[in-house]
Each structure stands twice: as structure tokens, then as C-alpha cells.
C-alpha atoms as a PDB file:
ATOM      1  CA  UNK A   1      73.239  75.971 273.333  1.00  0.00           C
ATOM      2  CA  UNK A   2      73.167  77.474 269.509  1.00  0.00           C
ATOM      3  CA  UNK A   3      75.079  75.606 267.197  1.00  0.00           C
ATOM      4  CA  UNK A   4      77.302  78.008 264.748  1.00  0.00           C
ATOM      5  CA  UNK A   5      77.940  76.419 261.394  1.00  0.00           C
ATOM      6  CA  UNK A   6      79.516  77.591 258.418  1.00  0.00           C
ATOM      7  CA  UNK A   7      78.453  76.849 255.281  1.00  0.00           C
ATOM      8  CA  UNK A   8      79.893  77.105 251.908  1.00  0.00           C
ATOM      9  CA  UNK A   9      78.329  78.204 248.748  1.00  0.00           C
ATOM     10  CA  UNK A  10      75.239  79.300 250.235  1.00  0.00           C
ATOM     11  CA  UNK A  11      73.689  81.467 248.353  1.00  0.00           C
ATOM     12  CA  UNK A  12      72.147  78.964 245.828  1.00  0.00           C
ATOM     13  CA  UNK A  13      70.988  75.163 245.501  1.00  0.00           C
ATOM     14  CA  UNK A  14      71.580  72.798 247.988  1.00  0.00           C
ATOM     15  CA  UNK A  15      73.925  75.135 249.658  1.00  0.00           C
ATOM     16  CA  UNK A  16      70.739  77.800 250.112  1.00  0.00           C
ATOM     17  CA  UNK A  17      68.462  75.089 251.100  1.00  0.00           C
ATOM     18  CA  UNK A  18      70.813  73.301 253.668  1.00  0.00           C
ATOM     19  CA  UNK A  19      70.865  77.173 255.299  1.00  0.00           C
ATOM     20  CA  UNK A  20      67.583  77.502 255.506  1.00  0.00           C
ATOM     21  CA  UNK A  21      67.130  74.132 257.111  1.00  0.00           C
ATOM     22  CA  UNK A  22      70.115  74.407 259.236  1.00  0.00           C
ATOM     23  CA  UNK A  23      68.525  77.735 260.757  1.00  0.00           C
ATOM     24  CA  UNK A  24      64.937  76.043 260.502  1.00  0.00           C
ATOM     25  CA  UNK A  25      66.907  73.672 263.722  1.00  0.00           C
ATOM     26  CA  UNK A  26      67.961  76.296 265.581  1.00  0.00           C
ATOM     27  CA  UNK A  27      71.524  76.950 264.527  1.00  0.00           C
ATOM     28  CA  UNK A  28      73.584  80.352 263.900  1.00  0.00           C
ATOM     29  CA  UNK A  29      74.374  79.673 259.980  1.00  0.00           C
ATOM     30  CA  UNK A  30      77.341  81.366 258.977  1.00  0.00           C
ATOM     31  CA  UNK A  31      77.513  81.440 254.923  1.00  0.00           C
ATOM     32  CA  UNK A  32      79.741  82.169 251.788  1.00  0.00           C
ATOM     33  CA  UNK A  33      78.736  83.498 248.351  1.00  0.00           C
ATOM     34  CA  UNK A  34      80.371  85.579 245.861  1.00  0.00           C
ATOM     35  CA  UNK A  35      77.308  87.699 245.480  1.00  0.00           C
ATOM     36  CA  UNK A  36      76.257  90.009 247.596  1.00  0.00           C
ATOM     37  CA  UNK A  37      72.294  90.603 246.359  1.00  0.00           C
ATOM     38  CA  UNK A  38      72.292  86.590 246.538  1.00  0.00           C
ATOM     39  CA  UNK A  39      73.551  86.855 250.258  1.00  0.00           C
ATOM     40  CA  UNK A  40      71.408  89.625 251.260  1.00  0.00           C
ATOM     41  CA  UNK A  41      68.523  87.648 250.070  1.00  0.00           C
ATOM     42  CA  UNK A  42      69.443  84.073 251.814  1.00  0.00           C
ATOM     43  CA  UNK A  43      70.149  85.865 254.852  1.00  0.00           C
ATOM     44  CA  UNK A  44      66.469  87.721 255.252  1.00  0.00           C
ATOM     45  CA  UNK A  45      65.445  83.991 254.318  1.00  0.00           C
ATOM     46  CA  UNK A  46      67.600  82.633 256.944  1.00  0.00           C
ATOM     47  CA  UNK A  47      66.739  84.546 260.074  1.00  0.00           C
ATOM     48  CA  UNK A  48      62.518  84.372 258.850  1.00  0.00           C
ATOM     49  CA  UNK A  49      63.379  80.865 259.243  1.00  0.00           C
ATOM     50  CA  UNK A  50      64.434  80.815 262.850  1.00  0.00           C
ATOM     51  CA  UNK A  51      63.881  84.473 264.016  1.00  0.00           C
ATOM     52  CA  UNK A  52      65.149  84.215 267.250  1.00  0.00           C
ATOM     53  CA  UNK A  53      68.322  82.498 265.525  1.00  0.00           C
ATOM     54  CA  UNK A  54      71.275  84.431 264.399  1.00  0.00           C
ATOM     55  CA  UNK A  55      73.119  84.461 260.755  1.00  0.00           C
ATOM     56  CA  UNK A  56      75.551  86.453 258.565  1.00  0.00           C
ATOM     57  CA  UNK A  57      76.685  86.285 254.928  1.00  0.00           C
ATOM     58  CA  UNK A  58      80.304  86.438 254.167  1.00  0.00           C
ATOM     59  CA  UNK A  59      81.525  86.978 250.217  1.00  0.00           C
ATOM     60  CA  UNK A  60      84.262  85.595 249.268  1.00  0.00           C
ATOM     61  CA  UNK A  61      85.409  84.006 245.775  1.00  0.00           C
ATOM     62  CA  UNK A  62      86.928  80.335 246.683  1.00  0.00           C
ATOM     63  CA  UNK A  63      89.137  80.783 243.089  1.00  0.00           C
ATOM     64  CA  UNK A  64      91.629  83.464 245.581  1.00  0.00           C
ATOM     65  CA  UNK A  65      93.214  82.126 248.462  1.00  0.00           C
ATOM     66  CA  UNK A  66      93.569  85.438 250.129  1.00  0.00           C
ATOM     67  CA  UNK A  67      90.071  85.676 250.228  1.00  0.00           C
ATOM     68  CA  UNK A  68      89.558  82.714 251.716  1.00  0.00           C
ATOM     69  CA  UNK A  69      92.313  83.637 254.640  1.00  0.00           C
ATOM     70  CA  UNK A  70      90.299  87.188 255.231  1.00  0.00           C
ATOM     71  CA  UNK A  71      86.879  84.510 255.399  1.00  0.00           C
ATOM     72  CA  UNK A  72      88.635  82.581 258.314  1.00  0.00           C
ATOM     73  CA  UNK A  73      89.935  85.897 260.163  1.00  0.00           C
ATOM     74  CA  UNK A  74      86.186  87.229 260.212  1.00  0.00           C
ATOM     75  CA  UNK A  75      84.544  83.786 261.087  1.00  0.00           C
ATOM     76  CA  UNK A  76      87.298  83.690 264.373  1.00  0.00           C
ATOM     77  CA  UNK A  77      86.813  87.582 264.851  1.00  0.00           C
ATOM     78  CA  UNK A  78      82.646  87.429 265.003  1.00  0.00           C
ATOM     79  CA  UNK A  79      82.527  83.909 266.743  1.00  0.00           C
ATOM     80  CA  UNK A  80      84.190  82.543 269.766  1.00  0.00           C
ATOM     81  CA  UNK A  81      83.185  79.138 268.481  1.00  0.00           C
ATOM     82  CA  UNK A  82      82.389  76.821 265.526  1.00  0.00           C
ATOM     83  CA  UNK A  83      80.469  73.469 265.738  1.00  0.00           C
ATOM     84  CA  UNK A  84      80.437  72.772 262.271  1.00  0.00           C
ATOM     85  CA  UNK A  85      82.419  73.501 258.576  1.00  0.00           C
ATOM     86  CA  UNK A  86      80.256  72.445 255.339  1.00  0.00           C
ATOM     87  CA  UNK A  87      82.648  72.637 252.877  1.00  0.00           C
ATOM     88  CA  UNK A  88      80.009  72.709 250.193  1.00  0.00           C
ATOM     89  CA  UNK A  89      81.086  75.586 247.876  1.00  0.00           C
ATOM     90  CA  UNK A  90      82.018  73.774 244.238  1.00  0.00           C
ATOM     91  CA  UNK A  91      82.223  74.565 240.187  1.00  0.00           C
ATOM     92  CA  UNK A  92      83.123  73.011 236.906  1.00  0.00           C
ATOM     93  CA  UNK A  93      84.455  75.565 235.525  1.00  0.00           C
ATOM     94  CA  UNK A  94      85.787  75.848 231.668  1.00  0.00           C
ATOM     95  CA  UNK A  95      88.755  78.064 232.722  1.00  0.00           C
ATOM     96  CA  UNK A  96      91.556  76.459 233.097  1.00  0.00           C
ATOM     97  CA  UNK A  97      93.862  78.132 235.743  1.00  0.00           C
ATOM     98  CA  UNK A  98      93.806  80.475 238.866  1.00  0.00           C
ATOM     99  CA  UNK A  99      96.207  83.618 238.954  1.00  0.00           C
ATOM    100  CA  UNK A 100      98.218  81.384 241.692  1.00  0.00           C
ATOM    101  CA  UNK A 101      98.638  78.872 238.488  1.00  0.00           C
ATOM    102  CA  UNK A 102      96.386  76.330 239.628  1.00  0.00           C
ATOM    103  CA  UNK A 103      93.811  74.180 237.327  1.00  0.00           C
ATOM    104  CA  UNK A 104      90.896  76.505 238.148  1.00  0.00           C
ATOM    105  CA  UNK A 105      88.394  73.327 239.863  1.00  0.00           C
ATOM    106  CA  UNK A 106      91.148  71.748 241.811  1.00  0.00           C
ATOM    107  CA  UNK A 107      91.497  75.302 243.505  1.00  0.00           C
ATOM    108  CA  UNK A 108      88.171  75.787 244.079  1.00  0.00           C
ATOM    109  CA  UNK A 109      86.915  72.492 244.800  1.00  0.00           C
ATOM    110  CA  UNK A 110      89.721  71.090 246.811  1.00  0.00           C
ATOM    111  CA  UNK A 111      92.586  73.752 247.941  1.00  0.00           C
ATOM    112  CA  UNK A 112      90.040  76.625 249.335  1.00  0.00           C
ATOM    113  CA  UNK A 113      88.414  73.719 251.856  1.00  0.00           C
ATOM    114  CA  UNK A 114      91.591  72.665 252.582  1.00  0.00           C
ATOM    115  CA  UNK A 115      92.520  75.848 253.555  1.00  0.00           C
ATOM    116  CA  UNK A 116      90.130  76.916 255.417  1.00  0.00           C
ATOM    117  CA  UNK A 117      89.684  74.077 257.157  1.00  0.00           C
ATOM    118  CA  UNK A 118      93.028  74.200 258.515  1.00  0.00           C
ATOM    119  CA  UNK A 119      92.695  77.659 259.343  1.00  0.00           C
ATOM    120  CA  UNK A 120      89.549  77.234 260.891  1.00  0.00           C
ATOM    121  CA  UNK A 121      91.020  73.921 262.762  1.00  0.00           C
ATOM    122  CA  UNK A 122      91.841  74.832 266.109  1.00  0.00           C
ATOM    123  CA  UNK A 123      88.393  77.117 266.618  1.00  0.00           C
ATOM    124  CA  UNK A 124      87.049  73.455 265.540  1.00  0.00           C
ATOM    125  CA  UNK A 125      88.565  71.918 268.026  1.00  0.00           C
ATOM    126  CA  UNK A 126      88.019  74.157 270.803  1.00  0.00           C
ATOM    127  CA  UNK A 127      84.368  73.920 269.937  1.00  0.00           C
ATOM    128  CA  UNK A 128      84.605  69.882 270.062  1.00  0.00           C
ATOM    129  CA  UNK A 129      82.338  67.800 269.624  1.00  0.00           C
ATOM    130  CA  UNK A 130      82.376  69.891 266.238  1.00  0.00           C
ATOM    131  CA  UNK A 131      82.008  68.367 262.677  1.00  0.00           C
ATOM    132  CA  UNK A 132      83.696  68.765 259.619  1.00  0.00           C
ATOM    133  CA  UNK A 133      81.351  68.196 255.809  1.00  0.00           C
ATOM    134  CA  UNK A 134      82.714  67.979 252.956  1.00  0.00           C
ATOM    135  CA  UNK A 135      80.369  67.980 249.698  1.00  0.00           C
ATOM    136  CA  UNK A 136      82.066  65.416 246.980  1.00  0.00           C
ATOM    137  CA  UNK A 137      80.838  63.428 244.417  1.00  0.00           C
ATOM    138  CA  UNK A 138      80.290  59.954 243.054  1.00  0.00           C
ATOM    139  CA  UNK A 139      82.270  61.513 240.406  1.00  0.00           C
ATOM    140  CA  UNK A 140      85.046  60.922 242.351  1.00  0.00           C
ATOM    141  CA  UNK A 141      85.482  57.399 241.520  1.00  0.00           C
ATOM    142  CA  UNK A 142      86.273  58.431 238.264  1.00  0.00           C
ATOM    143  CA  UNK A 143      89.165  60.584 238.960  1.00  0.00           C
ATOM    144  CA  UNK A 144      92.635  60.158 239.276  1.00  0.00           C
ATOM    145  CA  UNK A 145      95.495  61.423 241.478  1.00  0.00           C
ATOM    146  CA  UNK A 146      98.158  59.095 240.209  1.00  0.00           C
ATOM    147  CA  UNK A 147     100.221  61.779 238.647  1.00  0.00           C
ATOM    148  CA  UNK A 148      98.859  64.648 240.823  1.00  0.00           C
ATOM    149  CA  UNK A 149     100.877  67.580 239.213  1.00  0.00           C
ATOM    150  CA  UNK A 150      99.300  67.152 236.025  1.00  0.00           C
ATOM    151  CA  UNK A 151      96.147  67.532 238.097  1.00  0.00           C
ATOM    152  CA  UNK A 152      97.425  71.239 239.450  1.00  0.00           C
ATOM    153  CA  UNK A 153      98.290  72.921 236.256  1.00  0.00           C
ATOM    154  CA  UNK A 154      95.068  70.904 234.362  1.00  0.00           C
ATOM    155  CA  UNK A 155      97.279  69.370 231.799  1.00  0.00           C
ATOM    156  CA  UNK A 156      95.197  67.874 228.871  1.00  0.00           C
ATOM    157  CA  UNK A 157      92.064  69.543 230.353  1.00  0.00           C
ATOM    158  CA  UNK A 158      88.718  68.355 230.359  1.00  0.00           C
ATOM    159  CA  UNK A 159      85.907  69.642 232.433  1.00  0.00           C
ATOM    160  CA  UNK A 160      84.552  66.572 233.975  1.00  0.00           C
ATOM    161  CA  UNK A 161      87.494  65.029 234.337  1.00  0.00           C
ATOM    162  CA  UNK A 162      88.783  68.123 236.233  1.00  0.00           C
ATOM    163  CA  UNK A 163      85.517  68.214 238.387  1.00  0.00           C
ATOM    164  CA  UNK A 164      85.968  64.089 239.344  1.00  0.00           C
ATOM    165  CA  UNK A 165      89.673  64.869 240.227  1.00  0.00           C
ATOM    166  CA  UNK A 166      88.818  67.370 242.530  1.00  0.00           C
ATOM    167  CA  UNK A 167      85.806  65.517 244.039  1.00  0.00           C
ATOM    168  CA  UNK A 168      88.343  62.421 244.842  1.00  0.00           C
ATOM    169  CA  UNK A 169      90.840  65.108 246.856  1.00  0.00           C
ATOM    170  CA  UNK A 170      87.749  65.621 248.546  1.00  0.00           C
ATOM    171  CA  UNK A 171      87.475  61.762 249.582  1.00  0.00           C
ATOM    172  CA  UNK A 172      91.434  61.790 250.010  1.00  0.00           C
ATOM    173  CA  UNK A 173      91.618  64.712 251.910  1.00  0.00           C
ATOM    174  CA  UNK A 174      88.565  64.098 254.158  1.00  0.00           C
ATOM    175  CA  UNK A 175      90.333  60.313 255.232  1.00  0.00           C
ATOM    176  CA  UNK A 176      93.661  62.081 256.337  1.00  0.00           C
ATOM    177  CA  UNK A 177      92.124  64.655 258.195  1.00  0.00           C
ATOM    178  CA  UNK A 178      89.977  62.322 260.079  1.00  0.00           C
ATOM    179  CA  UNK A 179      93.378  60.700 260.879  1.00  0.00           C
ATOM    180  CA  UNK A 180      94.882  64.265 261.658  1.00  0.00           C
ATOM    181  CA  UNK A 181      92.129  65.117 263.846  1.00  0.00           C
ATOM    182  CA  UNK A 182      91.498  61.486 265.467  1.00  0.00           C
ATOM    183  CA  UNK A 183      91.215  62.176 269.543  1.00  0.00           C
ATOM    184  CA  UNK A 184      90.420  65.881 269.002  1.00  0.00           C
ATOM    185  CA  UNK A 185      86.408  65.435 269.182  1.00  0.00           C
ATOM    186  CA  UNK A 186      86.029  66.551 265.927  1.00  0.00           C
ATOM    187  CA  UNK A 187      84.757  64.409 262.915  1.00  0.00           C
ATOM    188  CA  UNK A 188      85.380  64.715 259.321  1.00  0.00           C
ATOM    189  CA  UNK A 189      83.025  63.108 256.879  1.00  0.00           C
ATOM    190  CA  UNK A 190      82.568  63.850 253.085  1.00  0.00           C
ATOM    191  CA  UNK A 191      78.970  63.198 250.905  1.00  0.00           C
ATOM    192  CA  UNK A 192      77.941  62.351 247.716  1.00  0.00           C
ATOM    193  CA  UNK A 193      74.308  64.318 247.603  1.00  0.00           C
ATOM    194  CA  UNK A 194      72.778  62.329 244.674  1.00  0.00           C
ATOM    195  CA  UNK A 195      72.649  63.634 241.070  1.00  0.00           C
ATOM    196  CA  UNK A 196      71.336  66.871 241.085  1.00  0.00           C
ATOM    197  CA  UNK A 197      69.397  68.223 237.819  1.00  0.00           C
ATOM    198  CA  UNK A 198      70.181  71.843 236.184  1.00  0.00           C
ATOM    199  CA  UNK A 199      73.800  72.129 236.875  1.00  0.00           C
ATOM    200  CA  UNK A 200      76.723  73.544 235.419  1.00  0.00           C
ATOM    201  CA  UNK A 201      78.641  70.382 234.800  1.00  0.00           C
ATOM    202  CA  UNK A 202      77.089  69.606 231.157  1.00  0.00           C
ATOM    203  CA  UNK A 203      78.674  72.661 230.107  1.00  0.00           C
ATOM    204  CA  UNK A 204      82.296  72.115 230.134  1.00  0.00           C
ATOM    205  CA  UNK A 205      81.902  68.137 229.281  1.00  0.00           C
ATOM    206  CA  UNK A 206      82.972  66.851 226.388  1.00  0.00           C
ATOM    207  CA  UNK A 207      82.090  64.199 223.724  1.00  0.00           C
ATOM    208  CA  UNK A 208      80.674  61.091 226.070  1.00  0.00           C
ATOM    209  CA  UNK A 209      80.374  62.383 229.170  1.00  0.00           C
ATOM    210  CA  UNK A 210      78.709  65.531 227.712  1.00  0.00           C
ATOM    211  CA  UNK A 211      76.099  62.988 226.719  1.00  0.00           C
ATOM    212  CA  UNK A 212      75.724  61.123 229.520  1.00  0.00           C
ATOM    213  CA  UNK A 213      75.596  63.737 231.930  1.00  0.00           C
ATOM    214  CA  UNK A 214      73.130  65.868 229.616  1.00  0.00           C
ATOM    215  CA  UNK A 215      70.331  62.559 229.500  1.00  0.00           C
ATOM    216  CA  UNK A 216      70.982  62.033 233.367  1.00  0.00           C
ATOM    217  CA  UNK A 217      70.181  65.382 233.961  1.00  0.00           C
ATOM    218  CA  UNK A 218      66.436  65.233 231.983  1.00  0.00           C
ATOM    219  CA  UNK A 219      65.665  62.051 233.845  1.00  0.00           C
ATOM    220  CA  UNK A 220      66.659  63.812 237.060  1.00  0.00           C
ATOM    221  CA  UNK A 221      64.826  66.483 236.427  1.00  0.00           C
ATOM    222  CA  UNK A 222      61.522  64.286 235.358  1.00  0.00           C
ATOM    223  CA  UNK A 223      61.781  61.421 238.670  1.00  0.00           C
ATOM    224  CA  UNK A 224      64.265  61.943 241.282  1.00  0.00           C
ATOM    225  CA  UNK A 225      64.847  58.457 241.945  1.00  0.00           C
ATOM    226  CA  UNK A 226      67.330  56.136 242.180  1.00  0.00           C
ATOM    227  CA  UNK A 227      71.073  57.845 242.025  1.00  0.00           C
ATOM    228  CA  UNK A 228      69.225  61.376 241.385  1.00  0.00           C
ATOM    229  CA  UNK A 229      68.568  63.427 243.935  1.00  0.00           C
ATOM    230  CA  UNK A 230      65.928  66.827 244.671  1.00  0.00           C
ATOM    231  CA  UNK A 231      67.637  70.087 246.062  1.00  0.00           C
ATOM    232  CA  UNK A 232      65.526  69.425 249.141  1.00  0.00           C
ATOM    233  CA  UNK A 233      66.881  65.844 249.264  1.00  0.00           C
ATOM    234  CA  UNK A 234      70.219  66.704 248.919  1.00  0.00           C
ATOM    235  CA  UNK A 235      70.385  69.495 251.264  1.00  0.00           C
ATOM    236  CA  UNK A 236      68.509  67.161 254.436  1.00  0.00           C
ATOM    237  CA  UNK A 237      72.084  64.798 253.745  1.00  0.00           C
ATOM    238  CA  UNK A 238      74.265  67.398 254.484  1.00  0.00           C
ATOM    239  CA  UNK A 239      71.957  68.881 257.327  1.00  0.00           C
ATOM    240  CA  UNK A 240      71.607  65.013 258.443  1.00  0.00           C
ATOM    241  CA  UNK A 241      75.691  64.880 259.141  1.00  0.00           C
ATOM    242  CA  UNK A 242      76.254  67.842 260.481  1.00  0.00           C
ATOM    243  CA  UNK A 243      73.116  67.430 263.265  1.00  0.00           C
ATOM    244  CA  UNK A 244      72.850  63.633 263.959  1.00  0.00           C
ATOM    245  CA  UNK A 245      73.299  61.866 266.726  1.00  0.00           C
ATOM    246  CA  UNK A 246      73.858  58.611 264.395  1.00  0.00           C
ATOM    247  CA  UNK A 247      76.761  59.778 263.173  1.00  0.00           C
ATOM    248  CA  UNK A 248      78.168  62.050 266.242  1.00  0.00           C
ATOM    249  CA  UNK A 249      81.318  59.381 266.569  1.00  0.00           C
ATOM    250  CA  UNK A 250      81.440  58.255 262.641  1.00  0.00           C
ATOM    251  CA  UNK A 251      84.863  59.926 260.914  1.00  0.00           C
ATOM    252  CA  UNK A 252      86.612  59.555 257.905  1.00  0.00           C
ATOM    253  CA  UNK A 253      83.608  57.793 255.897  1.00  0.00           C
ATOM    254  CA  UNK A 254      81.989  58.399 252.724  1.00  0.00           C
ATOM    255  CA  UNK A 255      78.394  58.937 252.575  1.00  0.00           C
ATOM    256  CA  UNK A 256      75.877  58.364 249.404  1.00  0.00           C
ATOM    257  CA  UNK A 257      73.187  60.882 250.668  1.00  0.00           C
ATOM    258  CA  UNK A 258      72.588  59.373 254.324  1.00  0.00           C
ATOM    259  CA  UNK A 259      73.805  55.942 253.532  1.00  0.00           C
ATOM    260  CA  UNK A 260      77.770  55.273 254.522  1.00  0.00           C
ATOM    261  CA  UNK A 261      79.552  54.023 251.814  1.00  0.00           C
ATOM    262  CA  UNK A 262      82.313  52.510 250.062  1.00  0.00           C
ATOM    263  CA  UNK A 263      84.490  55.001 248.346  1.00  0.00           C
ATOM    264  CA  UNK A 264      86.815  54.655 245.360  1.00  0.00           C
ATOM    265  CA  UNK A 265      89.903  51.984 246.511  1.00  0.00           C
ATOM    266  CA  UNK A 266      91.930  55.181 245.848  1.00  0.00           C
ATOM    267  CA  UNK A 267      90.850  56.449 249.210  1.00  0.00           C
ATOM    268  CA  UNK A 268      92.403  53.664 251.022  1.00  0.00           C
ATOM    269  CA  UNK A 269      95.545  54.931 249.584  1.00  0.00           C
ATOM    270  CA  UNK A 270      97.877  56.250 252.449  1.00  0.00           C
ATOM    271  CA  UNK A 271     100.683  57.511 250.757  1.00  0.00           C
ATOM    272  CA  UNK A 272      98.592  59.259 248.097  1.00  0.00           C
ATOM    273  CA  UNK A 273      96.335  60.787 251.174  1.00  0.00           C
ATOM    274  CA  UNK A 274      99.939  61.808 252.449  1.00  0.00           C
ATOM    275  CA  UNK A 275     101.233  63.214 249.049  1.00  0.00           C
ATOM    276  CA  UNK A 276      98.316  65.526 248.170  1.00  0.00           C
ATOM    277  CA  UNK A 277      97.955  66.940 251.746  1.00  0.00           C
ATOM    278  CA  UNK A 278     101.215  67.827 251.587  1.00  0.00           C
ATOM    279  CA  UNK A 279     101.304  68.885 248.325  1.00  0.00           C
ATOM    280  CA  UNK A 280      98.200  71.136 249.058  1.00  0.00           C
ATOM    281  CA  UNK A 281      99.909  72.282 251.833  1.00  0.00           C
ATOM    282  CA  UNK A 282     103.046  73.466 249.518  1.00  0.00           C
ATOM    283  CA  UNK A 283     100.531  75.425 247.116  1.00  0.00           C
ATOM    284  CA  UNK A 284      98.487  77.047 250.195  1.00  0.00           C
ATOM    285  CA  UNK A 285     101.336  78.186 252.193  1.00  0.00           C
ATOM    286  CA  UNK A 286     100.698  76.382 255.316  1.00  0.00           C
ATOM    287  CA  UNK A 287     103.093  74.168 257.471  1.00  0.00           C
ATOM    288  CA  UNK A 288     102.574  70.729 257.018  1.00  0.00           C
ATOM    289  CA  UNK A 289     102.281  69.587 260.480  1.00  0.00           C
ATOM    290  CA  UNK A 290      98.522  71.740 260.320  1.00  0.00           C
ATOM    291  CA  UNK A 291      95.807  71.022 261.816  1.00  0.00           C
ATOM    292  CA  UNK A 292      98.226  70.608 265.171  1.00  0.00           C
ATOM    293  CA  UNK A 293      99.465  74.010 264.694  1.00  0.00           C
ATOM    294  CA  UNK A 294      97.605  77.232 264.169  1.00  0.00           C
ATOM    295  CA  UNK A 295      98.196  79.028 261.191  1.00  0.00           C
ATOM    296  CA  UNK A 296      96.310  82.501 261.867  1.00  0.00           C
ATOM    297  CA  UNK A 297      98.705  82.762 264.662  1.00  0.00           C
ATOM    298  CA  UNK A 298     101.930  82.570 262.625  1.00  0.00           C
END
């Protein structure tokens, strides 16, 4: 049987290469992009990859929740089932809030996968055993959800800071709906890919951190050892959790590449896990009581 998976953000990086080596094992990858050419491009790539495989690009911009609602209606409309969402899509972006009012990176890095997991949930679990992957950060442990509305509208905004907030939803989020979703048959894990050279995040850092993430990224870019990480690398831990057998019954853990791993002691915070789902839930529009219920059928 032919795995479908979706995958977020694509189109380029370890998104793109995760595609091509999802499709390279046989699976029907199902990916997002905001552009089109980029799409166009990774899906010839995809199906040379695997040509008796199947695959299809969907656009949509994570930064407008409608979008991401139309994304889940198509994925349900073209495919009766769903083995596996990589919720891989991320920015840092220097903008500072969405048209809904939201700090721009907490809406794109944590509210869109929240979203569309939920409204991709019950395809999920009709589809069990299915897998949910969410792409975070070691970042995360640097973040801080203690006053979390100061988080949503970005109050004293920093770029970094922004992008390790969102990355520690990401932890938060993936341990409650691992709870959510315990005796379903479907999983949720999250992954910290290693340090990846040549990306955005240098750009909207500030003072310190622009420093230290601008000399990290040369000696990433030099020797990918230690905490830094190739595309190729990085990619083969995302495609290692959603296709394993070793980790077919593991939810609700953190994973440094393919290493499981202690996450920030924020994680093991219950009623924060409780707070921002709900929270999240507020600022989506969806019922609280989701992934039980099913949204697209309200």
C-alpha cells in the first residue's frame, strides 16, 4: 500500500529534499509552497524520483488561515486517506503581525500547523497507524510562553526571540496532542533537524544573537558536524520519523535529528500545554474539544 504524506514547505531546503526522498520510498507526497514555479519544479522532481509514485503541489501562504482551511478541504477532497502530516513549513520573519493581528512567526510557525492538523485530524485517524511531524528547533529552549499574549501580538519584538517562541509551541503543542490523540493509532512527534547553514534567521536577529547565529552559520557551512546539520542530513530525520519502524509506537517525544531527546522543562508543563492549545484554539476558530470533533464538518 502507498503511503500519502503531506508535507509542508516543500518547495525549498530540507522541506524539498525530504520530498524527494519521501517519493524516492515509494510514497504519494502531497506538498505546500507559496510559489507556484517552485512547486511546478519539485513536483517534475518528485514523480522522476519514483515514477510510478504519485504527487501534487498545493500553494498556500501559512501567514492566512483561510488558506490554510481551503489546503485541508483539497487534501480531504483528492485523498481518501493520509498516513502522515510534516508540519515543516517555518520563517523568521521581520514583520511583525498578520492581518488576523497575530505576531507574524507565531502564526506561521505555530497556529497554521495547529490548524491544519486539527482539520486534517480525523482523515489522520481514519488512516491510523498515521504519524504526525512537527519541524521545531533547539531554539526552543530559549523561548518563553510564560506570558503567552505578549507572545501573540509580538510585544517588544525581536526576531529570534519570536522564532524560539514559536519553536517551543511546537514542543508544547506536539506533547498535548500526543495526549489528545493517545489510543487513536496516530503518533505525534516534533524534531530539531540540526543547525542548518544559509538561512533566514541571521536576518531579523539582533545585537548577540545576530552574532552568534551569523559565526554558527560559517562553521556550518565549512563542517557539518557536531550540532550542525547538511540539508540532506536534516531532511533523512524527518523522512526517518515519518517511515520507521523504530519509532512506529514512540509519541509525544522530542527528537535531536534521529536521537530522542530531552526537551526544554517547559514542555513538561501541563497547564501551559493546556493554556496555549486553547488559546490557539480561540485565535483559529476551532472548538476546543478538537481533534475529537471534526471541524470541516461544522
Amino acid at each position: 500500500m502507498t503511503h500519502v504524506v503531506l508535507l509542508t514547505g516543500g518547495t525549498s531546503g530540507i522541506g524539498r529534499e525530504a520530498a524527494l526522498r519521501l517519493a524516492d520510498r515509494g510514497c504519494t507526497v502531497l506538498f505546500t509552497g507559496r510559489d507556484r514555479e517552485a512547486g511546478a519544479e519539485v513536483r517534475s522532481a518528485v514523480r522522476d524520483a519514483h515514477p510510478d509514485g504519485d504527487g501534487e503541489f498545493y500553494r498556500a501562504d501559512f501567514a492566512d488561515f483561510e488558506e490554510v482551511r481551503r489546503l485541508a478541504r483539497e487534501v480531504r477532497a483528492d485523498y481518501d486517506r493520509l498516513d502522515a502530516l510534516v508540519n515543516n513549513a517555518g520563517t523568521s520573519q521581520s514583520e511583525r503581525r498578520t492581518a488576523e493581528g497575530v505576531e507574524f512567526t507565531f502564526a506561521v510557525n505555530h497556529l497554521a500547523p495547529f490548524l491544519l492538523t486539527n482539520l486534517l485530524s480525523s482523515r489522520l485517524r481514519e488512516s491510523a497507524p498515521a504519524r504526525v511531524v512537527t519541524t521545531s528547533s533547539a531554539l526552543h529552549e530559549d523561548g518563553s510562553l510564560a506570558d503567552l499574549e505578549a507572545v501573540v501580538r509580538g510585544d517588544e519584538f525581536d526576531g529570534l526571540d519570536a522564532y524560539a517562541d514559536s519553536k517551543l509551541a511546537n514542543v508544547l503543542f506536539t506533547r498535548e496532542l500526543a495526549a489528545r490523540l493517545d489510543g487513536t493509532g496516530v503518533t505525534a512527534n516534533c524534531v530539531h533537524p540540526g543547525w542548518i547553514p544559509n538561512t533566514d534567521l541571521v536576518r531579523n536577529a539582533t545585537g548577540f544573537s545576530k552574532l552568534f547565529t551569523s559565526a554558527a552559520a560559517l562553521v556550518a557551512s565549512v563542517a557539518p558536524v557536531g550540532p550542525f546539520e547538511s540539508v540532506e542530513g536534516a531532511a533523512e530525520a524527518l523522512v526517518y520519523l515519518v517511515t520507521s519502524d523504530e519509532v512506529a509506537d514512540v509519541s509525544g517525544a522530542y527528537f535531536d535529528r534521529k536521537e530522542r531527546s530531552a526537551a526544554a522543562s517547559a514542555a513538561d508543563d501541563a497547564d501551559l500545554r493546556r493554556r496555549l492549545w486553547e488559546r490557539s484554539a480561540e485565535l483559529v476558530g476551532l472548538p476546543e474539544s478538537v481533534p475529537e470533533g471534526d471541524p470541516l464538518d461544522d
